[in-house]
PDB file of N, CA and C in Angstrom:
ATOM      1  N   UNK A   1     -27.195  51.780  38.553  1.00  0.00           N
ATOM      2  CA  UNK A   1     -25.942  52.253  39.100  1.00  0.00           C
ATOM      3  C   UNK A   1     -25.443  53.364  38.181  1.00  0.00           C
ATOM      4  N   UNK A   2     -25.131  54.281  39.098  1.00  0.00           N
ATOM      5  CA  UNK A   2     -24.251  55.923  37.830  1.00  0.00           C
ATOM      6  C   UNK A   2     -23.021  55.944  38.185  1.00  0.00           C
ATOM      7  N   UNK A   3     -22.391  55.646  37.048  1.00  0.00           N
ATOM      8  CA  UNK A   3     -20.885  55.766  36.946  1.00  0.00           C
ATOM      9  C   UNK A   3     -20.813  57.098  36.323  1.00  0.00           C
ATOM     10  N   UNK A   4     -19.689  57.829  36.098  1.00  0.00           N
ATOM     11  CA  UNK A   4     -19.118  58.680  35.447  1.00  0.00           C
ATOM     12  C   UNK A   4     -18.931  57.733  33.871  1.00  0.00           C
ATOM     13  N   UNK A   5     -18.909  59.086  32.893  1.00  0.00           N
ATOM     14  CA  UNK A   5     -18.637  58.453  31.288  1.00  0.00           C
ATOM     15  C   UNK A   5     -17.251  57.173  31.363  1.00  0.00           C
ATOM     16  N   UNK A   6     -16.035  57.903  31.751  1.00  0.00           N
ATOM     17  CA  UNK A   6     -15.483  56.842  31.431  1.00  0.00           C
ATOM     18  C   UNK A   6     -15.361  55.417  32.179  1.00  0.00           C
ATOM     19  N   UNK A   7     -16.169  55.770  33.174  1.00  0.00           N
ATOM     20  CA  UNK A   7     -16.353  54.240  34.357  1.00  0.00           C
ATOM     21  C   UNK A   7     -17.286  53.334  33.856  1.00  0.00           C
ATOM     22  N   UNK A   8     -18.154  53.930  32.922  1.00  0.00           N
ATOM     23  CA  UNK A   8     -19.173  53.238  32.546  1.00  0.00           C
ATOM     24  C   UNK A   8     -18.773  52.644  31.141  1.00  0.00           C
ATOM     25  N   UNK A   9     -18.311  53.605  30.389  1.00  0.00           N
ATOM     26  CA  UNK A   9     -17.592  52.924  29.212  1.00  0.00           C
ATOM     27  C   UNK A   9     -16.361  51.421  29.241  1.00  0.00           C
ATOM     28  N   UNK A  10     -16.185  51.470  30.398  1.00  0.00           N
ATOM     29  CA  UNK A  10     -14.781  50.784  30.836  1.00  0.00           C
ATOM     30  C   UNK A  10     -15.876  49.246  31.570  1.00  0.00           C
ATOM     31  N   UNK A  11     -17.123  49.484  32.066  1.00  0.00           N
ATOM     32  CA  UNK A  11     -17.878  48.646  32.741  1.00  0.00           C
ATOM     33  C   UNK A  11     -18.554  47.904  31.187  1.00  0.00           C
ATOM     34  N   UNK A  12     -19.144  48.880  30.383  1.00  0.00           N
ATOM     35  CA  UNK A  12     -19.734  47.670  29.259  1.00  0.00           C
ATOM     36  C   UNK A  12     -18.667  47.443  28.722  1.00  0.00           C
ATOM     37  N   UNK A  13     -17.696  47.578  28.342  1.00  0.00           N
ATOM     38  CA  UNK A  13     -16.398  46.856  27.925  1.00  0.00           C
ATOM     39  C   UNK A  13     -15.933  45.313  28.773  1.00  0.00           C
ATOM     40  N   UNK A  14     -16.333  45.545  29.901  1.00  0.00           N
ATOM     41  CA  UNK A  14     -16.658  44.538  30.639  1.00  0.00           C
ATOM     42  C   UNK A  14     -14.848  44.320  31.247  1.00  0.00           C
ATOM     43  N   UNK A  15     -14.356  45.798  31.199  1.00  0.00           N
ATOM     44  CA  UNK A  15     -13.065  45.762  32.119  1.00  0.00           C
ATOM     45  C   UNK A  15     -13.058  45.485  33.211  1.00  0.00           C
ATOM     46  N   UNK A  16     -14.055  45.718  34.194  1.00  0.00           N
ATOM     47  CA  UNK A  16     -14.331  45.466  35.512  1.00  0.00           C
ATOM     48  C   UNK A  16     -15.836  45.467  35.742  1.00  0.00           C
ATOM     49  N   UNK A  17     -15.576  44.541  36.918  1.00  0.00           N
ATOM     50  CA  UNK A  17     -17.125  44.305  37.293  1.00  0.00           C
ATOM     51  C   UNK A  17     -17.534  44.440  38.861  1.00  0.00           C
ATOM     52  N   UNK A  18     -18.317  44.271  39.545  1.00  0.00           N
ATOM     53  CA  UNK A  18     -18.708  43.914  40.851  1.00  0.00           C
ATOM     54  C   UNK A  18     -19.525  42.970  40.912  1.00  0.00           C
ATOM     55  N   UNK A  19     -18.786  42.008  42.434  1.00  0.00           N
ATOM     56  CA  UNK A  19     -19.657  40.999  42.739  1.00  0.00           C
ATOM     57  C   UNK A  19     -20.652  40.714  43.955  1.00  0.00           C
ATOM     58  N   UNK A  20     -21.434  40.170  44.263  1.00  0.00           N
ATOM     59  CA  UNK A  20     -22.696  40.783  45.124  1.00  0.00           C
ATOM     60  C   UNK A  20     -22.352  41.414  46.237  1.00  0.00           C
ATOM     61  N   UNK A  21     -21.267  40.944  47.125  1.00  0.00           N
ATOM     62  CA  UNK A  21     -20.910  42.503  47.729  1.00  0.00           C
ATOM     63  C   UNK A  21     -20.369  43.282  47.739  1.00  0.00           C
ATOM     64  N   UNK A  22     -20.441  43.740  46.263  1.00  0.00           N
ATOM     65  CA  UNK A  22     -19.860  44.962  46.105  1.00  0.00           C
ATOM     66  C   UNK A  22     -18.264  45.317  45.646  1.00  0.00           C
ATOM     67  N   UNK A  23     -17.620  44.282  45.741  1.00  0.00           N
ATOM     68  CA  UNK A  23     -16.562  43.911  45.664  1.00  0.00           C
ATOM     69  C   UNK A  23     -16.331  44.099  44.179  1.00  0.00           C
ATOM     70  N   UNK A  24     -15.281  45.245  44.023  1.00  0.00           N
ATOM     71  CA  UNK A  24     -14.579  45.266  43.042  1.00  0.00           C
ATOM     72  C   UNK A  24     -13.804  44.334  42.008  1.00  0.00           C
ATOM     73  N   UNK A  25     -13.670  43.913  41.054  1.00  0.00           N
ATOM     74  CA  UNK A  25     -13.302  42.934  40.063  1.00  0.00           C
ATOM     75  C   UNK A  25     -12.605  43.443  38.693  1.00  0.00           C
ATOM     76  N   UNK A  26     -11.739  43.454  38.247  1.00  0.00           N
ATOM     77  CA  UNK A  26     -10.933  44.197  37.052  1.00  0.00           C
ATOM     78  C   UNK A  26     -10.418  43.078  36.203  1.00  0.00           C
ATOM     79  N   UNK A  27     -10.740  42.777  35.044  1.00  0.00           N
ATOM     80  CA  UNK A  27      -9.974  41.245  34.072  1.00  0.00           C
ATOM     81  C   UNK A  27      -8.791  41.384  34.391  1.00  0.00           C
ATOM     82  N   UNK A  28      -8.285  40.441  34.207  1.00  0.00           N
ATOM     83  CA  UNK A  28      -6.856  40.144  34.885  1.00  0.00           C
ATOM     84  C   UNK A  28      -5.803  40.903  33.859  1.00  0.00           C
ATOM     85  N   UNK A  29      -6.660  41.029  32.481  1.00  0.00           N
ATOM     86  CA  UNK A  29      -5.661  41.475  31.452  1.00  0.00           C
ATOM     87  C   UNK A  29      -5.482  43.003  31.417  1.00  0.00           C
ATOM     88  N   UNK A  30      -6.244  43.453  31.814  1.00  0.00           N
ATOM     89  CA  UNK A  30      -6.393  44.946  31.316  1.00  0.00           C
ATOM     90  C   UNK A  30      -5.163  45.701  32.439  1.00  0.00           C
ATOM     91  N   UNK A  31      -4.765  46.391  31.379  1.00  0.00           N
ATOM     92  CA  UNK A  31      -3.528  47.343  31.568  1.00  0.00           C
ATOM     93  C   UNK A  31      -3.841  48.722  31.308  1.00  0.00           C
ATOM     94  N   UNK A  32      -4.218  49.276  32.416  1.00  0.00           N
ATOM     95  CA  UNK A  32      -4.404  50.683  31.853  1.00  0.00           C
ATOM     96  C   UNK A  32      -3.443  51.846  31.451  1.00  0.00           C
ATOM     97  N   UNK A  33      -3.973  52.568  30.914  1.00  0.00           N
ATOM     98  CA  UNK A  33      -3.003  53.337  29.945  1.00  0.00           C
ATOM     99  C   UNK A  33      -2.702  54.770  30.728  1.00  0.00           C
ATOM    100  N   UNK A  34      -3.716  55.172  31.526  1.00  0.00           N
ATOM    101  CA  UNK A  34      -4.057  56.329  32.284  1.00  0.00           C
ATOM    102  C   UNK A  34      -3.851  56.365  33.745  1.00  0.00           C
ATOM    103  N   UNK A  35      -2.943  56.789  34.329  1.00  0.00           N
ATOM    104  CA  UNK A  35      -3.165  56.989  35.989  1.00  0.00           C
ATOM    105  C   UNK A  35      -4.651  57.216  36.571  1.00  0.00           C
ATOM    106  N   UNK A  36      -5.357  57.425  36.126  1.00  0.00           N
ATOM    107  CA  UNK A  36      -7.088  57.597  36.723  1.00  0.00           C
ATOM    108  C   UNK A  36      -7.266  56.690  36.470  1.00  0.00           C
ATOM    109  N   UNK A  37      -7.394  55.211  35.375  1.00  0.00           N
ATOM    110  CA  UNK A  37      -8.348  53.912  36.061  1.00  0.00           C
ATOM    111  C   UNK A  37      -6.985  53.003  36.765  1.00  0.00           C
ATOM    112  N   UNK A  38      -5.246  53.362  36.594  1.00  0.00           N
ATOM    113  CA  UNK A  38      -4.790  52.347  37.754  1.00  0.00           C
ATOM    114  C   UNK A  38      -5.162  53.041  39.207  1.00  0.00           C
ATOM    115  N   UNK A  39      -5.208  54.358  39.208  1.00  0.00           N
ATOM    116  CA  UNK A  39      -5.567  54.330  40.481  1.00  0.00           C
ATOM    117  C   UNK A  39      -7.683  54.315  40.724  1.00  0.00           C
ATOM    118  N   UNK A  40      -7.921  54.098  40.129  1.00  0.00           N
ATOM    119  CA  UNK A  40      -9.494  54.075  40.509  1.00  0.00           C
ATOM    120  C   UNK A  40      -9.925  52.248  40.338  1.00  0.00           C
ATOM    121  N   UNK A  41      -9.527  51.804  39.649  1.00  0.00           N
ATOM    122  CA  UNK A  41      -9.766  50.325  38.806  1.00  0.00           C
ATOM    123  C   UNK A  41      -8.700  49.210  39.330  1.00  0.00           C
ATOM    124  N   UNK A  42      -7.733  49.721  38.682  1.00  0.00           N
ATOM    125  CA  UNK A  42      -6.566  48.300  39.264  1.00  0.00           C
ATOM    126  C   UNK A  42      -5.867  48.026  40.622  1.00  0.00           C
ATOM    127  N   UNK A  43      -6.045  49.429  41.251  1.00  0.00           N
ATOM    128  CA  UNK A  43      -5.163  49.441  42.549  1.00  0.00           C
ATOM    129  C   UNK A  43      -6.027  49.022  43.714  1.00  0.00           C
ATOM    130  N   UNK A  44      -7.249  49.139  43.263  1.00  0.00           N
ATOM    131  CA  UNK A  44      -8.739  49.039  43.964  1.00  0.00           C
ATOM    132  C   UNK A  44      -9.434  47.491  43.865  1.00  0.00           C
ATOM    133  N   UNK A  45      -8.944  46.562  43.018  1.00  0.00           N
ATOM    134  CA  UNK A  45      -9.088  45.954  43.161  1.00  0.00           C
ATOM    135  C   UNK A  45      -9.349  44.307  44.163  1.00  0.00           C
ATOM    136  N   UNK A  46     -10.581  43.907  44.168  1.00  0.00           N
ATOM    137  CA  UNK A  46     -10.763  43.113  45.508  1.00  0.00           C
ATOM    138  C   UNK A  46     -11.711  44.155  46.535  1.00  0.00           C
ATOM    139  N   UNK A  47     -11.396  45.219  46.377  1.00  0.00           N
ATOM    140  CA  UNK A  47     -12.246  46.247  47.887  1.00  0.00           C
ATOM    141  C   UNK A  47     -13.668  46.171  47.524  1.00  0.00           C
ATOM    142  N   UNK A  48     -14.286  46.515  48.241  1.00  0.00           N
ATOM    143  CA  UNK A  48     -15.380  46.603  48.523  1.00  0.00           C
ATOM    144  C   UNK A  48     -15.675  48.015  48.091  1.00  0.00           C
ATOM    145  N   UNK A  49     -17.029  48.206  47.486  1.00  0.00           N
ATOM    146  CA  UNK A  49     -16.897  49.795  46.597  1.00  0.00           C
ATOM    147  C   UNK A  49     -18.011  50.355  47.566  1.00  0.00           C
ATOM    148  N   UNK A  50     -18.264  51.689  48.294  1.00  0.00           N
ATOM    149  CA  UNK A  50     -19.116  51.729  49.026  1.00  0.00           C
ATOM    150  C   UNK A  50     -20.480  53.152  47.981  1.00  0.00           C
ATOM    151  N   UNK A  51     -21.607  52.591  47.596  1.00  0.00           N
ATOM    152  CA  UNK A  51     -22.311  53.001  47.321  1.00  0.00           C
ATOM    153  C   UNK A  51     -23.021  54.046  48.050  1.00  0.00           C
ATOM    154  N   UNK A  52     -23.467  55.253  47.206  1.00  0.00           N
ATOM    155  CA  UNK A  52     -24.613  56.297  48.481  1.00  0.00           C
ATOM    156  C   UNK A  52     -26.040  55.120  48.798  1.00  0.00           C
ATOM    157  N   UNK A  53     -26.538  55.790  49.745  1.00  0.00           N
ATOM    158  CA  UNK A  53     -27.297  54.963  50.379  1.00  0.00           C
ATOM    159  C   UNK A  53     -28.609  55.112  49.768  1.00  0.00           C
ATOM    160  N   UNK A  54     -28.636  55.886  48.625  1.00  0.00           N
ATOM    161  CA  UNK A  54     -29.911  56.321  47.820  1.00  0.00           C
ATOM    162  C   UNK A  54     -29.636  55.381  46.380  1.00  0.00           C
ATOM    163  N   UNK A  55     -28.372  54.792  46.644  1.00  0.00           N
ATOM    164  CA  UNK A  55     -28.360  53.935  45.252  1.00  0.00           C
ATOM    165  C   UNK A  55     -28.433  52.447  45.292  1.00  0.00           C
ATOM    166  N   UNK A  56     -28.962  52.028  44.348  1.00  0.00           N
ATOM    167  CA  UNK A  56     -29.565  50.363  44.376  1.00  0.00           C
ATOM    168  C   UNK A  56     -28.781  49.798  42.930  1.00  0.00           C
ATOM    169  N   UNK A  57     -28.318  48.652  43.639  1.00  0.00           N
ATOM    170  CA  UNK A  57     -27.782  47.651  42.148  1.00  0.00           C
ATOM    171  C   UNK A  57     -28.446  46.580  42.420  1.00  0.00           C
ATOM    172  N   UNK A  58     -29.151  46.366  41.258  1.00  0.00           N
ATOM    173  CA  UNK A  58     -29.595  44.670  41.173  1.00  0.00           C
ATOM    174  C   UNK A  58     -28.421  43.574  40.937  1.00  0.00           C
ATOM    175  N   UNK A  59     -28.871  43.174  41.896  1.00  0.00           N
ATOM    176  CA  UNK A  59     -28.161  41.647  42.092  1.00  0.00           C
ATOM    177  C   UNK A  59     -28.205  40.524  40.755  1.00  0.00           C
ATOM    178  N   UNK A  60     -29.778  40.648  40.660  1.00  0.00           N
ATOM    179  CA  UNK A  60     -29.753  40.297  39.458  1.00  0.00           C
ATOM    180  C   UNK A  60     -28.994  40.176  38.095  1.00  0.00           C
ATOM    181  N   UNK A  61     -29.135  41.436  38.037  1.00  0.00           N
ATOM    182  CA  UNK A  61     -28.710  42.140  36.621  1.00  0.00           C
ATOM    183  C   UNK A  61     -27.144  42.041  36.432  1.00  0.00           C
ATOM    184  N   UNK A  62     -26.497  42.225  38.233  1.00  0.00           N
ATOM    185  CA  UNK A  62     -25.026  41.923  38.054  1.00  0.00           C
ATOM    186  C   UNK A  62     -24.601  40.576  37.624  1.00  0.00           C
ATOM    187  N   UNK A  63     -25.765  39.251  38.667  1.00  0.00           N
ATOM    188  CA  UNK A  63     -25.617  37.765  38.163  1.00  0.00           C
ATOM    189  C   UNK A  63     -25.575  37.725  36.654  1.00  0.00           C
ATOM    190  N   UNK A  64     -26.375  38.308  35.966  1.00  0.00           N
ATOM    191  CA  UNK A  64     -26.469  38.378  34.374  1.00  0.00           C
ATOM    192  C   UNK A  64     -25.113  38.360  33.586  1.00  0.00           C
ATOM    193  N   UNK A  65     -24.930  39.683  34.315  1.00  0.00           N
ATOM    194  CA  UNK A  65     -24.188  40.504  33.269  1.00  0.00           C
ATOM    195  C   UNK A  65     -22.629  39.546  33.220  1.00  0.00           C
ATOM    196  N   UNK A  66     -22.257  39.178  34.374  1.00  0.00           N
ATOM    197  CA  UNK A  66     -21.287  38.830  35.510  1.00  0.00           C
ATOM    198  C   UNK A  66     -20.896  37.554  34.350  1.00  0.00           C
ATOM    199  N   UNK A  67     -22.224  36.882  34.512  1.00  0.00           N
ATOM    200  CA  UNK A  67     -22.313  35.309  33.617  1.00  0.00           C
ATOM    201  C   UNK A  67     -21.746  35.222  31.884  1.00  0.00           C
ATOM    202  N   UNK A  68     -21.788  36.555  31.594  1.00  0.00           N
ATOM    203  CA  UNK A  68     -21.789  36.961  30.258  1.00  0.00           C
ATOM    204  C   UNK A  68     -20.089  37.116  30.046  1.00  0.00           C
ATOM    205  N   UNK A  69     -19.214  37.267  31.053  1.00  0.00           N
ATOM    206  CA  UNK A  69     -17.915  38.021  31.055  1.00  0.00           C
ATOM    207  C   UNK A  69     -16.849  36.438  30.896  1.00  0.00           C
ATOM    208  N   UNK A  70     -16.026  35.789  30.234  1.00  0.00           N
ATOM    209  CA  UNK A  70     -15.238  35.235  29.970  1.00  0.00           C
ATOM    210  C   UNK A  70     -14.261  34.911  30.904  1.00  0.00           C
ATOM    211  N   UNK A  71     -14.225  36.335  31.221  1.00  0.00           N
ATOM    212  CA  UNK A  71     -12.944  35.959  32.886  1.00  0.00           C
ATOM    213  C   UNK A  71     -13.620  36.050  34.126  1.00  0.00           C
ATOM    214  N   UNK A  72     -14.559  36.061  34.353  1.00  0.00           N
ATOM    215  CA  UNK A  72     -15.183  36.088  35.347  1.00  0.00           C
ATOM    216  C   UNK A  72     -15.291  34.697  36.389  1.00  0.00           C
TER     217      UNK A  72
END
């Protein structure tokens, strides 16, 4: 999956996640500091994120990662 730098920085931080469909997920704690992740991250939260059709996320790798997250 290709995020932009700070989407991805904000994803291994493990601020937000997605769950197998796709469905957006943000820790309950995180307060963002920036109008670009409340409106990309917190306001978005629960939706469904719609991927290009040339891109693939393992299911897997999300079960993994997903398992690893505290608030999850």
């Amino acid at each position: 999956m290709v995020l932009n730098w700070l989407h991805h920085q904000a994803f291994d931080a493990g601020l937000f996640t997605f769950d197998g469909d796709h469905g957006l997920h943000v820790h309950p704690e995180f307060e963002p500091e920036t109008e670009f992740f409340e409106r990309t991250l917190t306001q978005r939260a629960g939706e469904p994120v719609q991927f290009p059709n040339s891109a693939t996320v393992g299911e897997a790798f999300l079960d993994e990662r997903n398992g690893t997250l505290d608030w999850w």
